[in-house]
C-alpha atoms as a PDB file:
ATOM      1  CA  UNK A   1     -72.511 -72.723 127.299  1.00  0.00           C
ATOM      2  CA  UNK A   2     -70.817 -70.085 129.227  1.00  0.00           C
ATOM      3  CA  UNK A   3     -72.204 -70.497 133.246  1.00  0.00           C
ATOM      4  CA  UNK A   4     -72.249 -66.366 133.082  1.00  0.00           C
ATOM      5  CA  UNK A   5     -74.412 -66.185 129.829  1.00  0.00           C
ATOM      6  CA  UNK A   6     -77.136 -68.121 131.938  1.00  0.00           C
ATOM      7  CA  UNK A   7     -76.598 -66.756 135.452  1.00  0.00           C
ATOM      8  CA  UNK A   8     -78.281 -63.248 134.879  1.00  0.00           C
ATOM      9  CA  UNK A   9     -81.406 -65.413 133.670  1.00  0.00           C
ATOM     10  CA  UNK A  10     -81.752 -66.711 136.769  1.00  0.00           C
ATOM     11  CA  UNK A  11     -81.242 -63.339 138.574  1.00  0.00           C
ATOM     12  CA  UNK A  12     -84.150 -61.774 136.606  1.00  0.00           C
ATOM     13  CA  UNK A  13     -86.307 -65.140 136.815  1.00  0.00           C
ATOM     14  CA  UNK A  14     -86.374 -64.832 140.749  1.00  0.00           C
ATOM     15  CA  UNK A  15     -85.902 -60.963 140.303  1.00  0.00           C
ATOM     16  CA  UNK A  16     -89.216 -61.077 138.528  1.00  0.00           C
ATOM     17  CA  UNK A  17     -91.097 -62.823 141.268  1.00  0.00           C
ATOM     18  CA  UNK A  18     -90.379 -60.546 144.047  1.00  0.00           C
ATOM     19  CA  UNK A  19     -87.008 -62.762 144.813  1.00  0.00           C
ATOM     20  CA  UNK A  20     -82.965 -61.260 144.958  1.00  0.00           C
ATOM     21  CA  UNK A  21     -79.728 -61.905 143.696  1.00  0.00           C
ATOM     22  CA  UNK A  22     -78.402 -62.804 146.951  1.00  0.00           C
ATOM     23  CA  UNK A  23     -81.301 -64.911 147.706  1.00  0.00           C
ATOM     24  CA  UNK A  24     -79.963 -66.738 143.989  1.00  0.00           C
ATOM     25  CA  UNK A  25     -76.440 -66.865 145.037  1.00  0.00           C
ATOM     26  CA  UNK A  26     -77.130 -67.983 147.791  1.00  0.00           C
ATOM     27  CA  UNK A  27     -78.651 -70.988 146.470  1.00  0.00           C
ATOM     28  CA  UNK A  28     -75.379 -71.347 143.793  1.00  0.00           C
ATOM     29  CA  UNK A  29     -73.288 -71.418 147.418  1.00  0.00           C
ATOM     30  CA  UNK A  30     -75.465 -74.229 149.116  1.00  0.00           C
ATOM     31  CA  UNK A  31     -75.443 -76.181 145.869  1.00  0.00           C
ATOM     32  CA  UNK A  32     -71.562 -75.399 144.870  1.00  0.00           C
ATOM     33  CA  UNK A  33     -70.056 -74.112 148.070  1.00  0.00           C
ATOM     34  CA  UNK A  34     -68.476 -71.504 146.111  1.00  0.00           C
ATOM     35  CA  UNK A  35     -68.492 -68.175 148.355  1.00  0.00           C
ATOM     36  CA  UNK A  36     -69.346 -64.470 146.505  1.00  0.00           C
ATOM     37  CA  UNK A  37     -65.483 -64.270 145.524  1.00  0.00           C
ATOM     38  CA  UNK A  38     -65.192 -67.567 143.926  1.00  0.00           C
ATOM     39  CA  UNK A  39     -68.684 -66.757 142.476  1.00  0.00           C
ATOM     40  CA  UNK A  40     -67.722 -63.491 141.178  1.00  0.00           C
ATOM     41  CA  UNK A  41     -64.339 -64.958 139.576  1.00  0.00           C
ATOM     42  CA  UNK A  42     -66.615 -67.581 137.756  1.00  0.00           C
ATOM     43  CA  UNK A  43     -68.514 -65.062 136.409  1.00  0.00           C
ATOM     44  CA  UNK A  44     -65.849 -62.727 135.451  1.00  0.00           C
ATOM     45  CA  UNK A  45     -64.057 -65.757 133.131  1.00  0.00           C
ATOM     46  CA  UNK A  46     -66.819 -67.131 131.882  1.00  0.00           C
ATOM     47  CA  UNK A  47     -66.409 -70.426 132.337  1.00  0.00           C
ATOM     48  CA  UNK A  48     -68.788 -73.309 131.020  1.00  0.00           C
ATOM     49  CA  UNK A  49     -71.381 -75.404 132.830  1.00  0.00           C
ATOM     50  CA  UNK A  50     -68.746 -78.068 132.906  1.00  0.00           C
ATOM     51  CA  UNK A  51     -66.228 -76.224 134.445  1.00  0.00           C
ATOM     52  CA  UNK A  52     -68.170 -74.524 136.828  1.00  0.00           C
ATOM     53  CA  UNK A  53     -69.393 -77.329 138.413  1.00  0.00           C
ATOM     54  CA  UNK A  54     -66.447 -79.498 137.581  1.00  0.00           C
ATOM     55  CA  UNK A  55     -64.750 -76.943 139.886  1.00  0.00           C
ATOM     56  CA  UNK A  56     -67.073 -76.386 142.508  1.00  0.00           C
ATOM     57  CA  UNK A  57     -65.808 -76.628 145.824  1.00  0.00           C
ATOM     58  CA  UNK A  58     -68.133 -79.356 147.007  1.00  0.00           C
ATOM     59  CA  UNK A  59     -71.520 -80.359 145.564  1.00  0.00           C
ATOM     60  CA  UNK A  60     -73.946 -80.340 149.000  1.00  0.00           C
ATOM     61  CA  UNK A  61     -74.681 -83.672 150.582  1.00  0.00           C
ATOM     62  CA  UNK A  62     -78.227 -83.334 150.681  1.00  0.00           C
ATOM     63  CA  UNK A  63     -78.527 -82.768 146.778  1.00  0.00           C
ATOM     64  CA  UNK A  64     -79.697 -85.917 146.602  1.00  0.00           C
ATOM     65  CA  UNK A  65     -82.693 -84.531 148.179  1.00  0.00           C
ATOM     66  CA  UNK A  66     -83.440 -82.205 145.257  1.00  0.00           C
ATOM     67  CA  UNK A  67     -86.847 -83.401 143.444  1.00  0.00           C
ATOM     68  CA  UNK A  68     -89.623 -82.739 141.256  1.00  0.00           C
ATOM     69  CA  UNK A  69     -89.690 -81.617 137.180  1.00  0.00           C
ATOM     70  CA  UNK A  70     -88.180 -79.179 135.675  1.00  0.00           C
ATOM     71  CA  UNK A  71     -88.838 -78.400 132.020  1.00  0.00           C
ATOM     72  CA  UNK A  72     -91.006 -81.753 131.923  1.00  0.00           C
ATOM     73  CA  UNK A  73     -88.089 -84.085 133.323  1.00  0.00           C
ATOM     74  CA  UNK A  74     -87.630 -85.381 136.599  1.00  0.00           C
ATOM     75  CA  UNK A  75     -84.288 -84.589 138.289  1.00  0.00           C
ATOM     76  CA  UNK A  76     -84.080 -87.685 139.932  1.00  0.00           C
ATOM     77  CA  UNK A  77     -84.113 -89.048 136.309  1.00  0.00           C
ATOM     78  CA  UNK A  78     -81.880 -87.756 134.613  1.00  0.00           C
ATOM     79  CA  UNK A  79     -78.750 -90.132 133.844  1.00  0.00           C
ATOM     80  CA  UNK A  80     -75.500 -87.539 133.127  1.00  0.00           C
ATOM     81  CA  UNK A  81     -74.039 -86.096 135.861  1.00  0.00           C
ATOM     82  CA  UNK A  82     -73.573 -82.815 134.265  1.00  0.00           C
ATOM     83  CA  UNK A  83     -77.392 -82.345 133.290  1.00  0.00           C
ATOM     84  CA  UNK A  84     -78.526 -83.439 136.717  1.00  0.00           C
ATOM     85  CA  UNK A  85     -76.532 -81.159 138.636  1.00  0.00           C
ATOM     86  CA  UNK A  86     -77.631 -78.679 135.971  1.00  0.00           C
ATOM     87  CA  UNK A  87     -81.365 -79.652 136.640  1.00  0.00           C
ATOM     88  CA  UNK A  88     -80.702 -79.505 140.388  1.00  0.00           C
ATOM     89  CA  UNK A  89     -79.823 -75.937 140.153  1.00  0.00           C
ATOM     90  CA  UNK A  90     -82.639 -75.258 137.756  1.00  0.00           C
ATOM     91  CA  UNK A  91     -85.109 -76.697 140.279  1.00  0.00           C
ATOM     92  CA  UNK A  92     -83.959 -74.473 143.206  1.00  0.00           C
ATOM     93  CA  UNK A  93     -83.863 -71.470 141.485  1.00  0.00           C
ATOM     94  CA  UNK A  94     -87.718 -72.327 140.024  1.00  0.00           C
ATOM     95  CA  UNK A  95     -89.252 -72.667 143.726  1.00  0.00           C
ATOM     96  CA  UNK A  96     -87.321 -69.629 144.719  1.00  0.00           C
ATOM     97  CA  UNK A  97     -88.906 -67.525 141.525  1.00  0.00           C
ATOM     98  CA  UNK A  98     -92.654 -69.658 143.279  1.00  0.00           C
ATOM     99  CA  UNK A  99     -91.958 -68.541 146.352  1.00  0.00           C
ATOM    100  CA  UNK A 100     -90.881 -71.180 149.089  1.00  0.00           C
ATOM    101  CA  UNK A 101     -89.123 -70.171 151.774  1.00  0.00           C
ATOM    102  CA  UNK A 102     -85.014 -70.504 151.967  1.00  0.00           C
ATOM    103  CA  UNK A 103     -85.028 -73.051 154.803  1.00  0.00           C
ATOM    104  CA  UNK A 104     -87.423 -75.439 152.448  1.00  0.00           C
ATOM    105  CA  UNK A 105     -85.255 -74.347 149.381  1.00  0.00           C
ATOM    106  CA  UNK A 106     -81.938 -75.412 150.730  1.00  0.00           C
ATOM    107  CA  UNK A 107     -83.395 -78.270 152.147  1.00  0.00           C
ATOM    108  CA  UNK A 108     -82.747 -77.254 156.243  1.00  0.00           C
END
């Protein structure tokens, strides 16, 4: 699944809730490290989950801290790297769309 096919989900999830784009990229930056150019490239080619985090610039060190359920599964839990980062970006972008602050988001 392309990354771009999903990304404008996520816009209009936190969108939705009072929340904006940059406040979703920048989550995609703490979590990826990729700035709005590298973002915007991704975007542009369409690249797949796999890829996109495959050739991220660096994953965050405090991912790791990332928590909770998303879609009824524990992030800690899951077993394949791909869905866990996948989950990790999931859960940020859910407690941006309920409303906790930045600092608690990206884990500051």
């Amino acid at each position: 699944m392309a990354f771009a096919s999903v990304y404008p989900l996520y816009v209009q999830k936190a969108e939705k809730k009072g929340r904006t784009r940059e406040e979703v990229d920048a989550i995609i930056a703490w979590l990826t490290g990729y700035d709005a150019a590298q973002l915007a490239r991704v975007l542009d080619s369409r690249v797949d989950f796999e890829t996109f985090f495959g050739e991220a610039p660096r994953l965050h060190p405090n991912v790791g801290l990332i928590t909770g359920v998303v879609c009824g599964v524990r992030v800690e839990d899951v077993t394949h790297p791909l869905m866990r980062q996948i989950r990790y970006l999931d859960k940020l972008i859910d407690e941006l769309a309920r409303g906790k602050k930045m600092s608690s988001i990206l884990r500051s």
